[in-house]
N, C-alpha and C. Protein backbone atom coordinates (compact mmCIF):
# COMPACT_ATOMS: atom_id res chain seq x y z
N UNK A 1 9.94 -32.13 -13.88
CA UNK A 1 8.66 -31.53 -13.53
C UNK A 1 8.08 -30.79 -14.73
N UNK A 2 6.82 -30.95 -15.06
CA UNK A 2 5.98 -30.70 -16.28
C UNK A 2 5.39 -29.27 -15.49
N UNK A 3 5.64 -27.90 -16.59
CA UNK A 3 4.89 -26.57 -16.57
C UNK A 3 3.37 -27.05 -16.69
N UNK A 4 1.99 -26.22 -15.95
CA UNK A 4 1.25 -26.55 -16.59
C UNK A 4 0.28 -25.12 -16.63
N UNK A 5 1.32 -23.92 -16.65
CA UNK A 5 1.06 -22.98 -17.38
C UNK A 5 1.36 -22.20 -18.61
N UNK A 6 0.81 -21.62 -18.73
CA UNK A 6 1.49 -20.54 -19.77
C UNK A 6 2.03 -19.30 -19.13
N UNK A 7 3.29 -18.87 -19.41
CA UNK A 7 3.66 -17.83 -18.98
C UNK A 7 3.85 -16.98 -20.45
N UNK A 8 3.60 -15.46 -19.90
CA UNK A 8 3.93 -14.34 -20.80
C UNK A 8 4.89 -13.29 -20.83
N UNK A 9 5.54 -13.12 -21.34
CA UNK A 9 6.42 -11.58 -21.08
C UNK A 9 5.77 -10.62 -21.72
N UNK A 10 5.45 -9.45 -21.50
CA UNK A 10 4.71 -8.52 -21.91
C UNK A 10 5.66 -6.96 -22.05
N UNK A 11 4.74 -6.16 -22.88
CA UNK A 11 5.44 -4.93 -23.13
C UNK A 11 4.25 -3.83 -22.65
N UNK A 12 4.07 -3.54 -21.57
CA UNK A 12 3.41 -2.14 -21.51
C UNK A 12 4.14 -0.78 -22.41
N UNK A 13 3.23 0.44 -22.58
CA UNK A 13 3.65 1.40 -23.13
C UNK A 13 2.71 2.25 -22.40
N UNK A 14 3.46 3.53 -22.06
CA UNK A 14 2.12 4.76 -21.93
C UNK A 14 1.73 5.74 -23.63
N UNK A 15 1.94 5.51 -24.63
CA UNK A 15 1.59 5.95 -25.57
C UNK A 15 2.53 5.23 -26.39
N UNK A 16 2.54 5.47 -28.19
CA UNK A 16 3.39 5.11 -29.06
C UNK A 16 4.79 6.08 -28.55
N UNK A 17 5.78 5.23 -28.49
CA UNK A 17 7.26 5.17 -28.08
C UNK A 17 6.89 6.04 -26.87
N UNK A 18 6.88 6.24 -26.08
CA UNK A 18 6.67 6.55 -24.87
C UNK A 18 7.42 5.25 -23.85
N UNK A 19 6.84 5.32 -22.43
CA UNK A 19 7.66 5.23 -21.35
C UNK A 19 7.51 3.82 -21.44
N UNK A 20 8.33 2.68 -21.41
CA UNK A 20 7.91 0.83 -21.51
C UNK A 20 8.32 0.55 -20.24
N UNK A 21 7.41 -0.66 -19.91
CA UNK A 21 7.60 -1.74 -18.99
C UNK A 21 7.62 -3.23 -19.39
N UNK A 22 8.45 -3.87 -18.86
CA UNK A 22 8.36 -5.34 -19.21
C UNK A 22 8.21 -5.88 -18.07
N UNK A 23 7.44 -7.27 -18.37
CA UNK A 23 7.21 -7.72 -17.40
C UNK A 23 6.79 -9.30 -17.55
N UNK A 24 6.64 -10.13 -16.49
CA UNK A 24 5.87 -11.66 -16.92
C UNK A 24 4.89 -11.86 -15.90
N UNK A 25 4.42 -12.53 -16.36
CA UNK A 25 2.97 -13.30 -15.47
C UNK A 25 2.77 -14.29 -16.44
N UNK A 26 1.93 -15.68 -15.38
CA UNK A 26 1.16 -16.50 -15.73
C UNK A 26 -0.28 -16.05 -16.17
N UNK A 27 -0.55 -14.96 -15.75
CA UNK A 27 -2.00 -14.52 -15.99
C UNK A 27 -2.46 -13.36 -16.58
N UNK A 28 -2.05 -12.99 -17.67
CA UNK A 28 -2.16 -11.69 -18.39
C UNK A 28 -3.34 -11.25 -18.19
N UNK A 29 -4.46 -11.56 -18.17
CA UNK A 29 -5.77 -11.06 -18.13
C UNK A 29 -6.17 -10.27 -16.99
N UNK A 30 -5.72 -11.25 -15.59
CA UNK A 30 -5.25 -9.99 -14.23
C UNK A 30 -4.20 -9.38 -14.26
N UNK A 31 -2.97 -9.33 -14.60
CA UNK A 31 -1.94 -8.52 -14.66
C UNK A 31 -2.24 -7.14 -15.69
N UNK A 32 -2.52 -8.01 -16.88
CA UNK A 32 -2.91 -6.40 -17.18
C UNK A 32 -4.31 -5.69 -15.89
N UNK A 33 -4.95 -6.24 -16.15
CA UNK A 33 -6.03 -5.65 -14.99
C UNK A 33 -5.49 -4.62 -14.01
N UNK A 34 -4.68 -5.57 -13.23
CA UNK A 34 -4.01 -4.95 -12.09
C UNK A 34 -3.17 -3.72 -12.69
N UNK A 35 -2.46 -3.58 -14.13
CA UNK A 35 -2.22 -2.32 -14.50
C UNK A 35 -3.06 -1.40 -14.72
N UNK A 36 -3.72 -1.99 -15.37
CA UNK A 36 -5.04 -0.65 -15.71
C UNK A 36 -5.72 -0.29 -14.60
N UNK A 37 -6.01 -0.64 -13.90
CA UNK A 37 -6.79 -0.18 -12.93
C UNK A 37 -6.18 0.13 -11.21
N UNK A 38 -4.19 0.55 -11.57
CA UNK A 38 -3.68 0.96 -10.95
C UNK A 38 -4.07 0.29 -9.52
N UNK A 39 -3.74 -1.32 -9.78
CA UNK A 39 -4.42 -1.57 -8.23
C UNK A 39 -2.95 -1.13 -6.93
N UNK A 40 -1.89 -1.21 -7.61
CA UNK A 40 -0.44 -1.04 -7.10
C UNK A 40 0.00 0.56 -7.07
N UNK A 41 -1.34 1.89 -6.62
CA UNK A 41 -1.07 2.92 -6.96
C UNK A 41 0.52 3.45 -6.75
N UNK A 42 1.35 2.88 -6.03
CA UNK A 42 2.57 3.62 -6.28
C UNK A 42 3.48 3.17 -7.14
N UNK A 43 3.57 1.48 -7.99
CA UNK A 43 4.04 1.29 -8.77
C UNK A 43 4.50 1.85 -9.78
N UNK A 44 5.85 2.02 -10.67
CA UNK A 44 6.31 2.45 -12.02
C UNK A 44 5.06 2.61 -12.71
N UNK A 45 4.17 1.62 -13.18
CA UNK A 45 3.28 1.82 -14.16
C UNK A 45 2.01 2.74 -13.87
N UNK A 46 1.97 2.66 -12.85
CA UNK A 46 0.70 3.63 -11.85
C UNK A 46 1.42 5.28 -12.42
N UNK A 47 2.17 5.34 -11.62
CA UNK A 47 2.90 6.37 -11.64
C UNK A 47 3.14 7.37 -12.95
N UNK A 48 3.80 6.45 -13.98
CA UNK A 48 4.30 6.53 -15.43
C UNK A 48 2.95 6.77 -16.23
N UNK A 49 1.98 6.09 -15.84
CA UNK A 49 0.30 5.81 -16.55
C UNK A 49 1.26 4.92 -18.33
N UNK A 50 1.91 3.76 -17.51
CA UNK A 50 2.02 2.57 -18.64
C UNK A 50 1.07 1.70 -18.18
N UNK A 51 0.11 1.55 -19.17
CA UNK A 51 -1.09 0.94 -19.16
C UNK A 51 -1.76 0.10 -20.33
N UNK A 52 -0.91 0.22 -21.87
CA UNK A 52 -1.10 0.04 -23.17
C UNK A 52 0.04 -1.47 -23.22
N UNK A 53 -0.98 -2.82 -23.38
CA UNK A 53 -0.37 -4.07 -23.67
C UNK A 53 -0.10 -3.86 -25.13
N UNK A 54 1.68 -3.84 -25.62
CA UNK A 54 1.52 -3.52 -26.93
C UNK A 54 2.69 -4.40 -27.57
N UNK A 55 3.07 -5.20 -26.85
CA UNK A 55 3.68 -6.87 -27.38
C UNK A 55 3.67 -8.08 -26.21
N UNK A 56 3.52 -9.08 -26.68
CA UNK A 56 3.11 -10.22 -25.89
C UNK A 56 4.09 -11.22 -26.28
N UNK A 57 4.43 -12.31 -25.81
CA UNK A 57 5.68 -13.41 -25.97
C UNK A 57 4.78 -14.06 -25.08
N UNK A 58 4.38 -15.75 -25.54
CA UNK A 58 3.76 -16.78 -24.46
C UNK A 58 4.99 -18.01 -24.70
N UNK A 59 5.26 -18.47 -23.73
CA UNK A 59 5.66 -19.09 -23.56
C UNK A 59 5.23 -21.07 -22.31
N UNK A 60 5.37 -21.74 -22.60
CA UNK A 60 5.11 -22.77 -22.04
C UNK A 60 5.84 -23.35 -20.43
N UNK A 61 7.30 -22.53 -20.35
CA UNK A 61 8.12 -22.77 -19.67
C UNK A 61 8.80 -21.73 -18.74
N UNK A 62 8.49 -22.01 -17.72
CA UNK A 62 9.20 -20.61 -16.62
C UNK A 62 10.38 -20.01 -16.65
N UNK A 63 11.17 -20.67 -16.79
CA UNK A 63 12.43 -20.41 -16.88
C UNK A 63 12.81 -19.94 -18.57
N UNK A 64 12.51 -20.68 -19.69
CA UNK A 64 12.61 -19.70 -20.63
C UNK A 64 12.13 -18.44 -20.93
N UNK A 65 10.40 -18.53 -20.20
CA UNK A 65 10.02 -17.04 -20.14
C UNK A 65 10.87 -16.02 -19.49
N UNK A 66 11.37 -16.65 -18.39
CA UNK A 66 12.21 -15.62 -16.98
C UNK A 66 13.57 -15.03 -17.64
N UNK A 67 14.12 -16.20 -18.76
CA UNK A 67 15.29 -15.83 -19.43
C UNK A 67 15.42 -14.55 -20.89
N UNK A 68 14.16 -14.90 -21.44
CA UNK A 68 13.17 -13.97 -22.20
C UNK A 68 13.30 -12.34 -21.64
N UNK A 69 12.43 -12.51 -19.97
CA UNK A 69 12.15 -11.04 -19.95
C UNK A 69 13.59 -10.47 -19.48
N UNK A 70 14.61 -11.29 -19.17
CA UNK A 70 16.11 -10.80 -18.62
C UNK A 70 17.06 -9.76 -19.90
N UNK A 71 16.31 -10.61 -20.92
CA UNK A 71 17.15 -10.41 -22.06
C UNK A 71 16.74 -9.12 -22.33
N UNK A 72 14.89 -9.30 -22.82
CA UNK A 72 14.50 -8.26 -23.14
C UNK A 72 14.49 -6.70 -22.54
N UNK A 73 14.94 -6.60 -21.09
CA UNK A 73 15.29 -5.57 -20.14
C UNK A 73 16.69 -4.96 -20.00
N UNK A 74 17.30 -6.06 -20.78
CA UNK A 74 19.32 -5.70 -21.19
C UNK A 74 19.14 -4.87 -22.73
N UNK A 75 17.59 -5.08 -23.46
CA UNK A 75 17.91 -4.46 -24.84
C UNK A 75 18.23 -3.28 -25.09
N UNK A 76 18.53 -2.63 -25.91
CA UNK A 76 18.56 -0.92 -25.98
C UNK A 76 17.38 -0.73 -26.06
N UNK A 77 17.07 0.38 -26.24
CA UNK A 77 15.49 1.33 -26.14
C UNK A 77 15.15 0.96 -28.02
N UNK A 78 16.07 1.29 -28.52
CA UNK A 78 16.00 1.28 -30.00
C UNK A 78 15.22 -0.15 -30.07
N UNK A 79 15.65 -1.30 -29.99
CA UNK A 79 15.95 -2.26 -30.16
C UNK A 79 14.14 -2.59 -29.70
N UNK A 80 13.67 -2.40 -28.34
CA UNK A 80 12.45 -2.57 -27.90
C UNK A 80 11.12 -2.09 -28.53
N UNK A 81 11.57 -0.49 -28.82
CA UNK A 81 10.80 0.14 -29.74
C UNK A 81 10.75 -0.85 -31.23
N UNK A 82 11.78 -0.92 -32.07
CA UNK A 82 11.85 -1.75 -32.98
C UNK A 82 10.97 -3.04 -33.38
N UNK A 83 10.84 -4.14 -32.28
CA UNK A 83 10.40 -5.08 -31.46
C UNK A 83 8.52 -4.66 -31.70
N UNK A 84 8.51 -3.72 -30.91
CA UNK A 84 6.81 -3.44 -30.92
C UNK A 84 6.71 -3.20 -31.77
N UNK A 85 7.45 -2.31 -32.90
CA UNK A 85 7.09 -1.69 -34.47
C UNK A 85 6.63 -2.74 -35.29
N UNK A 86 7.51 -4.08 -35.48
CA UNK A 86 7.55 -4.73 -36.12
C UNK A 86 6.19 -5.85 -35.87
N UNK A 87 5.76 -6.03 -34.88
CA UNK A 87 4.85 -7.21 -34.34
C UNK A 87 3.41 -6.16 -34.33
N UNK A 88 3.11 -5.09 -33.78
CA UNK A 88 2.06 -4.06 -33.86
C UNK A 88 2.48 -2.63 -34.46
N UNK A 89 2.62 -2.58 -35.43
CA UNK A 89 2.95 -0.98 -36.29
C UNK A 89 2.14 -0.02 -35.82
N UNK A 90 1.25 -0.45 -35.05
CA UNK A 90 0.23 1.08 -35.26
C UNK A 90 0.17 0.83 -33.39
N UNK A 91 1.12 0.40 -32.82
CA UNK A 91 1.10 0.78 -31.05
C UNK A 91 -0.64 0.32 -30.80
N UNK A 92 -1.51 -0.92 -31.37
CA UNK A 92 -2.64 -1.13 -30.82
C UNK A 92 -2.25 -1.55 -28.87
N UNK A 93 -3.38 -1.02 -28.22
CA UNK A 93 -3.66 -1.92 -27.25
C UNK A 93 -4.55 -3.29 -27.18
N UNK A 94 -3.25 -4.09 -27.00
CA UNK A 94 -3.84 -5.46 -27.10
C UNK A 94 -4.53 -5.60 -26.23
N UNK A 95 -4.24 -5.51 -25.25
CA UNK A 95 -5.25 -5.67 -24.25
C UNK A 95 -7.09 -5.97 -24.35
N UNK A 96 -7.30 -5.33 -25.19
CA UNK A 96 -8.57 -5.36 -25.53
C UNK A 96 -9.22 -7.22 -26.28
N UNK A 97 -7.73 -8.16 -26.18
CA UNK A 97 -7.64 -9.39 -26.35
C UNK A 97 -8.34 -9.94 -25.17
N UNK A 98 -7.64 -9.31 -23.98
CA UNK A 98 -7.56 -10.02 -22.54
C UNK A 98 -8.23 -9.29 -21.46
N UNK A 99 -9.71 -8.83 -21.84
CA UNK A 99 -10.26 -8.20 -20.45
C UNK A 99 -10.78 -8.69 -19.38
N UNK A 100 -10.48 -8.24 -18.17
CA UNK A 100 -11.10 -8.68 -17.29
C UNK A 100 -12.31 -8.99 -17.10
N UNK A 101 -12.85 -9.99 -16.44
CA UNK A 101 -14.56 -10.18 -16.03
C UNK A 101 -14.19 -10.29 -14.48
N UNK A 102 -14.90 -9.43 -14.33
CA UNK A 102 -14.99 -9.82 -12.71
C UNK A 102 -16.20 -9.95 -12.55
């Protein structure tokens, strides 16, 4: 059976090194949405105010993405922080890639 999405693993942040979330979706553009605009008000990220897309991983395949965000949730803190340092040095919110239109 042929994927015929893209899936993402993502890194929320509530500020530089501050509180992270990982996570995947097929649809980054509503997922982040749905973070920012706290549609899940009691959720971790609601809660935490992690709201800053500040590393992205796309992937073609579900199961490598799914194996991806397993890994990336076993990392140390060091290791994650590290990760965002190296791909965005200055903690941008990407997000501003992927906004919503409603």
């Amino acid at each position: 059976m042929q994927d015929y999405y893209t899936y993402y693993v993502y890194i929320l942040a509530s500020k530089p090194g501050g509180t992270l979330y990982i996570g995947i979706t097929n649809d980054i553009v509503r997922r982040v949405w749905e973070h920012k605009t706290f549609l899940h008000p009691s959720c971790f990220t609601a809660k935490y105010n992690v709201t800053q897309l500040v590393h992205l991983d796309t992937f073609d395949n579900v199961m490598t993405a799914i194996q991806h965000e397993k890994r990336l949730k076993k990392w140390k803190r060091k290791w994650k922080l590290d990760l965002i340092t190296q791909t965005n040095p200055f903690w941008h919110d990407l997000s501003i890639n992927y906004q919503h239109v409603a």
